[in-house]
C-alpha atoms as a PDB file:
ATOM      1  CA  UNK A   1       0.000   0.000   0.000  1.00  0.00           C
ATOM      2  CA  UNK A   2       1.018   3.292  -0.806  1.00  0.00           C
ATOM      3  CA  UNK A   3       0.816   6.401   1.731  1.00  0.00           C
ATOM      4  CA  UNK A   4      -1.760   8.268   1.016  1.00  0.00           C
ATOM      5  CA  UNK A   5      -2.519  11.990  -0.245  1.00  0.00           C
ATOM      6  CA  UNK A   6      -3.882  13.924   1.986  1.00  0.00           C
ATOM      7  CA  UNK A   7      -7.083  14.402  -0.353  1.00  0.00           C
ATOM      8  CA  UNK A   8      -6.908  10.577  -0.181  1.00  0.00           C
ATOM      9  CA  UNK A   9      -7.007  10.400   3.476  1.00  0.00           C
ATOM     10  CA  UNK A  10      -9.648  12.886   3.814  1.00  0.00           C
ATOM     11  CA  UNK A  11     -11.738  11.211   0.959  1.00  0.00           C
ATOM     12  CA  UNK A  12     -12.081   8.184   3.872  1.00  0.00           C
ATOM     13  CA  UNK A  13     -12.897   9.521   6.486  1.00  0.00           C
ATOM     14  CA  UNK A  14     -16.352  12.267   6.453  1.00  0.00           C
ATOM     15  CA  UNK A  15     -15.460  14.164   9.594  1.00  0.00           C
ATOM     16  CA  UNK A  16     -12.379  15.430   7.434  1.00  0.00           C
ATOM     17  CA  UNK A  17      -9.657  13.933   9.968  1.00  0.00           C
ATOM     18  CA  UNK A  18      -8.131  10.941   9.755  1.00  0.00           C
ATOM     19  CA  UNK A  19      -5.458   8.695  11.290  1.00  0.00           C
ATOM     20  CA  UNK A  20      -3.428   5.978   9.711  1.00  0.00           C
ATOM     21  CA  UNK A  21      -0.728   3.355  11.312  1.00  0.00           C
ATOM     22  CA  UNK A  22       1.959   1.321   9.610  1.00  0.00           C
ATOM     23  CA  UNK A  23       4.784  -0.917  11.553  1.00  0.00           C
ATOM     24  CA  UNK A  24       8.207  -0.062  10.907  1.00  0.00           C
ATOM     25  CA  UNK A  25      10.402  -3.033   9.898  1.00  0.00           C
ATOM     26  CA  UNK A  26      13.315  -0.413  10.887  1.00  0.00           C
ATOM     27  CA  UNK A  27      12.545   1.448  13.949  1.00  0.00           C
ATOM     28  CA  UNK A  28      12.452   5.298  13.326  1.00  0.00           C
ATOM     29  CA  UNK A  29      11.897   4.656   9.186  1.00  0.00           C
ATOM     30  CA  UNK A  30       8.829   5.671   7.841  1.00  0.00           C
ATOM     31  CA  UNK A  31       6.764   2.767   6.107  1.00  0.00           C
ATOM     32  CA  UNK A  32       3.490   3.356   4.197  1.00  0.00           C
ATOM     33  CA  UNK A  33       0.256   2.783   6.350  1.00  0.00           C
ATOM     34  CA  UNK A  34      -1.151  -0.340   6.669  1.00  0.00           C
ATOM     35  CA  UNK A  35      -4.540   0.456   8.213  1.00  0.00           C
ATOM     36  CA  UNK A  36      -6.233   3.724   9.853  1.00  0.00           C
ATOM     37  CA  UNK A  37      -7.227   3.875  13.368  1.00  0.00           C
ATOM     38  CA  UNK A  38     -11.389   4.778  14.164  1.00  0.00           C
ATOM     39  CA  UNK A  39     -11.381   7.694  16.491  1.00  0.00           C
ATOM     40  CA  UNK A  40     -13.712   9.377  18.128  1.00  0.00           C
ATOM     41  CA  UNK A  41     -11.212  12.131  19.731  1.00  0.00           C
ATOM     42  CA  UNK A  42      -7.855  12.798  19.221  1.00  0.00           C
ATOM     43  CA  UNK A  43      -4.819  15.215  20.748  1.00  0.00           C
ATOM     44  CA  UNK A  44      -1.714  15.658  20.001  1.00  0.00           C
ATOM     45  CA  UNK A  45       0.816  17.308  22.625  1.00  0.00           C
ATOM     46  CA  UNK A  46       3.880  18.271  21.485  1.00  0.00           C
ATOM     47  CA  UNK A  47       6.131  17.686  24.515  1.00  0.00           C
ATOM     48  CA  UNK A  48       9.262  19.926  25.070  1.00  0.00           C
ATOM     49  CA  UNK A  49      12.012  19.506  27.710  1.00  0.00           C
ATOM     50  CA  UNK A  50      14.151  21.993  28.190  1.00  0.00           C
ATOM     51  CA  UNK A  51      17.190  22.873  30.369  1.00  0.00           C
ATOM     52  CA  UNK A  52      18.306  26.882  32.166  1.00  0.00           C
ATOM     53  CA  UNK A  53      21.789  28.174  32.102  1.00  0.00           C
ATOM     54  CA  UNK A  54      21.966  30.060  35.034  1.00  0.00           C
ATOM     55  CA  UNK A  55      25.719  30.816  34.836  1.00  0.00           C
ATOM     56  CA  UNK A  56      26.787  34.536  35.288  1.00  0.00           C
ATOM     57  CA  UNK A  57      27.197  36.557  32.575  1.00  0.00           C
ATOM     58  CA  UNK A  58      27.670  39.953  33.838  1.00  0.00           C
ATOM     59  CA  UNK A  59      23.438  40.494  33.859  1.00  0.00           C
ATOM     60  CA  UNK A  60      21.209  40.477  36.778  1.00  0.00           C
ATOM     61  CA  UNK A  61      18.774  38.127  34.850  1.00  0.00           C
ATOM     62  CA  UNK A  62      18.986  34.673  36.582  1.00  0.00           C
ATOM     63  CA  UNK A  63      18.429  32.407  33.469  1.00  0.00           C
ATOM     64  CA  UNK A  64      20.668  33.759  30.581  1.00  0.00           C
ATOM     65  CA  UNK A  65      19.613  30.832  28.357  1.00  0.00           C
ATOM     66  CA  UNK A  66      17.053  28.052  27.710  1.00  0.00           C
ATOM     67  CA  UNK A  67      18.244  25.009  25.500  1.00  0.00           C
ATOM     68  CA  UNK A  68      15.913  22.236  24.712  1.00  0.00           C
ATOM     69  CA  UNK A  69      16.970  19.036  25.226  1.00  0.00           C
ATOM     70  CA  UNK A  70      14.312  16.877  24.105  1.00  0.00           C
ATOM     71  CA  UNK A  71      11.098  16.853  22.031  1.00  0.00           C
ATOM     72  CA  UNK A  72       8.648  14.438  21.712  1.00  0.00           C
ATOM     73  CA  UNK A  73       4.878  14.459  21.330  1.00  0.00           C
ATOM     74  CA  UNK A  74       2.231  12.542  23.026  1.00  0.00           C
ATOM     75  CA  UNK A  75      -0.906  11.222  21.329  1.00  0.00           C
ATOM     76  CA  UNK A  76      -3.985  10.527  23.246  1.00  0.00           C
ATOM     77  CA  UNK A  77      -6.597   8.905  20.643  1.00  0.00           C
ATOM     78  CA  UNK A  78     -10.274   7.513  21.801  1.00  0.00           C
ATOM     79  CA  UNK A  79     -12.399   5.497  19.583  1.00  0.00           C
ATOM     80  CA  UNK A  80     -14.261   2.235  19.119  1.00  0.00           C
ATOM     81  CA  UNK A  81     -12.322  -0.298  19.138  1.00  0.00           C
ATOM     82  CA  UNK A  82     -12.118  -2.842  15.678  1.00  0.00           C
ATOM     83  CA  UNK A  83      -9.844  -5.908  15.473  1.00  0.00           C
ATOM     84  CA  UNK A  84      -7.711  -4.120  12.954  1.00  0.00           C
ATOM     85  CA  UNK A  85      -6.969  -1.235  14.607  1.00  0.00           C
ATOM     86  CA  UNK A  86      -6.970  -3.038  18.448  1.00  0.00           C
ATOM     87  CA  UNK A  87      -4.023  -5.814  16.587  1.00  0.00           C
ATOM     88  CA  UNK A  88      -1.671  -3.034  15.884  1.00  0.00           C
ATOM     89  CA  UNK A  89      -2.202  -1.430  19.614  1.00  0.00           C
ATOM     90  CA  UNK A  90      -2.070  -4.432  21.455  1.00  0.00           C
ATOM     91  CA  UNK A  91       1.346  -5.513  18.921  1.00  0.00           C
ATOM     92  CA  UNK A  92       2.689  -2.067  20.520  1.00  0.00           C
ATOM     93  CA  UNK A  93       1.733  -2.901  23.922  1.00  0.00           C
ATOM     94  CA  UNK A  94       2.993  -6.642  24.285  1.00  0.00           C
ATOM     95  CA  UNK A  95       5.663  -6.613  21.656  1.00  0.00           C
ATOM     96  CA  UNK A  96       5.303 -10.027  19.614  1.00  0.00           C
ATOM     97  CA  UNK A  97       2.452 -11.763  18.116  1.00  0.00           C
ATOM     98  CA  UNK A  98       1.402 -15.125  16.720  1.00  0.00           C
ATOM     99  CA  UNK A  99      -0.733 -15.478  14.458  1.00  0.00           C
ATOM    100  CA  UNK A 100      -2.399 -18.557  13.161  1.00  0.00           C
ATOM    101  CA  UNK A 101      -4.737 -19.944  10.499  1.00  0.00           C
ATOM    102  CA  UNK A 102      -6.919 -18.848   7.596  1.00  0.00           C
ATOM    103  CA  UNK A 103      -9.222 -15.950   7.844  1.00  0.00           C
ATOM    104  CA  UNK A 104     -10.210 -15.462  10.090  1.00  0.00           C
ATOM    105  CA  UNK A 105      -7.072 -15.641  11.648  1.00  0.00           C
ATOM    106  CA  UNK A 106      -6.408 -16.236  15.743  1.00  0.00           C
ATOM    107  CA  UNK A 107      -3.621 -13.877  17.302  1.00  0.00           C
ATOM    108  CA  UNK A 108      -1.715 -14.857  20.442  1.00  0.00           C
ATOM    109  CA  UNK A 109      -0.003 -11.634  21.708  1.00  0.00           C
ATOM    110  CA  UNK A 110       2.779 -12.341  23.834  1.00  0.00           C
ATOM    111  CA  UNK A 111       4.921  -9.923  26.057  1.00  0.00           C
ATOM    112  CA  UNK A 112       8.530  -9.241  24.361  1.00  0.00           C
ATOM    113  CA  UNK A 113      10.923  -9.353  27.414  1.00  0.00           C
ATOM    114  CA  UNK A 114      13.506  -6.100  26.259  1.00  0.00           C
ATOM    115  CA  UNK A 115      13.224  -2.487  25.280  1.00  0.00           C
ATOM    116  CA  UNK A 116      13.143  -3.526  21.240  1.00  0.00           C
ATOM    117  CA  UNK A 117       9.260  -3.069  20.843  1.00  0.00           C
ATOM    118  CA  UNK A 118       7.735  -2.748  17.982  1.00  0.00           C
ATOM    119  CA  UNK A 119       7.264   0.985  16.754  1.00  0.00           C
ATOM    120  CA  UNK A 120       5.407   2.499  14.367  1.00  0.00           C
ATOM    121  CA  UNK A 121       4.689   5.722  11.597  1.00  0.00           C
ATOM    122  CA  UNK A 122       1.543   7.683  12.477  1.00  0.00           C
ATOM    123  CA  UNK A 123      -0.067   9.764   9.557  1.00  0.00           C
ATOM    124  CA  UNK A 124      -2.859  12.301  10.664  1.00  0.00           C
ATOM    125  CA  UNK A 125      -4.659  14.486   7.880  1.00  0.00           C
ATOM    126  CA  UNK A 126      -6.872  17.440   7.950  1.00  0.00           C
ATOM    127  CA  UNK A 127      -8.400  19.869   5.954  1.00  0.00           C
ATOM    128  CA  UNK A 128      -5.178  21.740   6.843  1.00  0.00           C
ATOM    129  CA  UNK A 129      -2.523  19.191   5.030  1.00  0.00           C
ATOM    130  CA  UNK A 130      -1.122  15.717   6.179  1.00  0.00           C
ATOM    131  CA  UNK A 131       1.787  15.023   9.007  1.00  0.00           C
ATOM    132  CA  UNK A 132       3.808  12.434   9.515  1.00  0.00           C
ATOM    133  CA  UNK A 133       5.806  10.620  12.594  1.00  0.00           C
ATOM    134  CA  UNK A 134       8.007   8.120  12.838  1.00  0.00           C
ATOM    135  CA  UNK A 135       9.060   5.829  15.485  1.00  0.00           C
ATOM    136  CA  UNK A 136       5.306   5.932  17.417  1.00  0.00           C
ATOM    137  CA  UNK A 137       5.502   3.848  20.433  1.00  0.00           C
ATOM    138  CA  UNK A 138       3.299   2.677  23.088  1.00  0.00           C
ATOM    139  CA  UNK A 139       3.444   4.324  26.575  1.00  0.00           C
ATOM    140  CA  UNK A 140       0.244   3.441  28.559  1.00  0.00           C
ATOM    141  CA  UNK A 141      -2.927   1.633  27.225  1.00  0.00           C
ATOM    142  CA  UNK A 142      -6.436   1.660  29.076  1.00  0.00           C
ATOM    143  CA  UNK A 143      -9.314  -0.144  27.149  1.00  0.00           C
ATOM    144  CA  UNK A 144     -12.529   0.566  29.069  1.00  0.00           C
ATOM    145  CA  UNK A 145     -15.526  -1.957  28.526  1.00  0.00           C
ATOM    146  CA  UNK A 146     -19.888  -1.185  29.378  1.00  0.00           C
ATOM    147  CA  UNK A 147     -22.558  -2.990  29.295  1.00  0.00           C
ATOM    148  CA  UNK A 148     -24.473  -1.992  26.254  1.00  0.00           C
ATOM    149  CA  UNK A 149     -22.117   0.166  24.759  1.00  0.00           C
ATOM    150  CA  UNK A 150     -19.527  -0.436  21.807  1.00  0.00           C
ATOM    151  CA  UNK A 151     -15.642  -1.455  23.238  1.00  0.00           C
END
């Protein structure tokens, strides 16, 4: 599969946003998507850590400079959760998977025991234009389940 326009993207989904995944077979190298995630809500944080120099420089200011020393972003997405979009989340979250059979096929999702998880590129698109991110990984995952309402 391709990666998408952004027209393309937007042509898929009618609220005029839309998210698409793809695993990386080379951690921090884009890939083309492979499927799109079903929100409901999304945000994107862009995360910023930065450090003072407080050295004296002949000022009275106390901080002469700020330097940032590392950017990330966080995602927080919501949705209803399909088996397509749920395999690639829980392949984040537990780091290997199994996978058996003819369609449909049975997944065993197993926990990898080191810090080489899988990661992943993250396209988002808008009316505005489409982003990219590589190297997307899995901090924290909470799936909440009700009676009588979708997963």
């Amino acid at each position: 599969m391709s990666i998408p326009t952004a027209g393309e993207l937007r042509k898929m989904n009618g609220r005029k946003q839309a998210i698409w995944i793809g695993e990386e077979t080379t951690s921090g190298t884009k890939v083309a998507v492979s499927d799109w995630i079903a929100k409901t809500s999304w945000i994107v944080k862009p995360v910023v850590t930065t450090i003072q120099d407080t050295s004296g420089y002949g000022v009275i200011d106390e901080v002469y400079d700020v330097q940032p020393v590392k950017e990330h972003s966080e995602i927080n997405i919501e949705g209803i959760a399909n088996t397509d979009d749920l395999s690639f989340i829980l392949l984040g979250v537990f780091g290997d998977v199994a996978t058996t059979g003819a369609w449909p096929y049975t997944h065993a999702f197993t926990r990898k025991n080191d810090n080489c998880h899988p990661s992943f590129t993250i396209y988002a698109a808008d009316p505005i234009g489409t982003t990219s991110s590589a190297y997307a990984m899995i901090d924290t995952f909470e799936l909440a389940v009700e009676a009588e309402q979708f997963v």
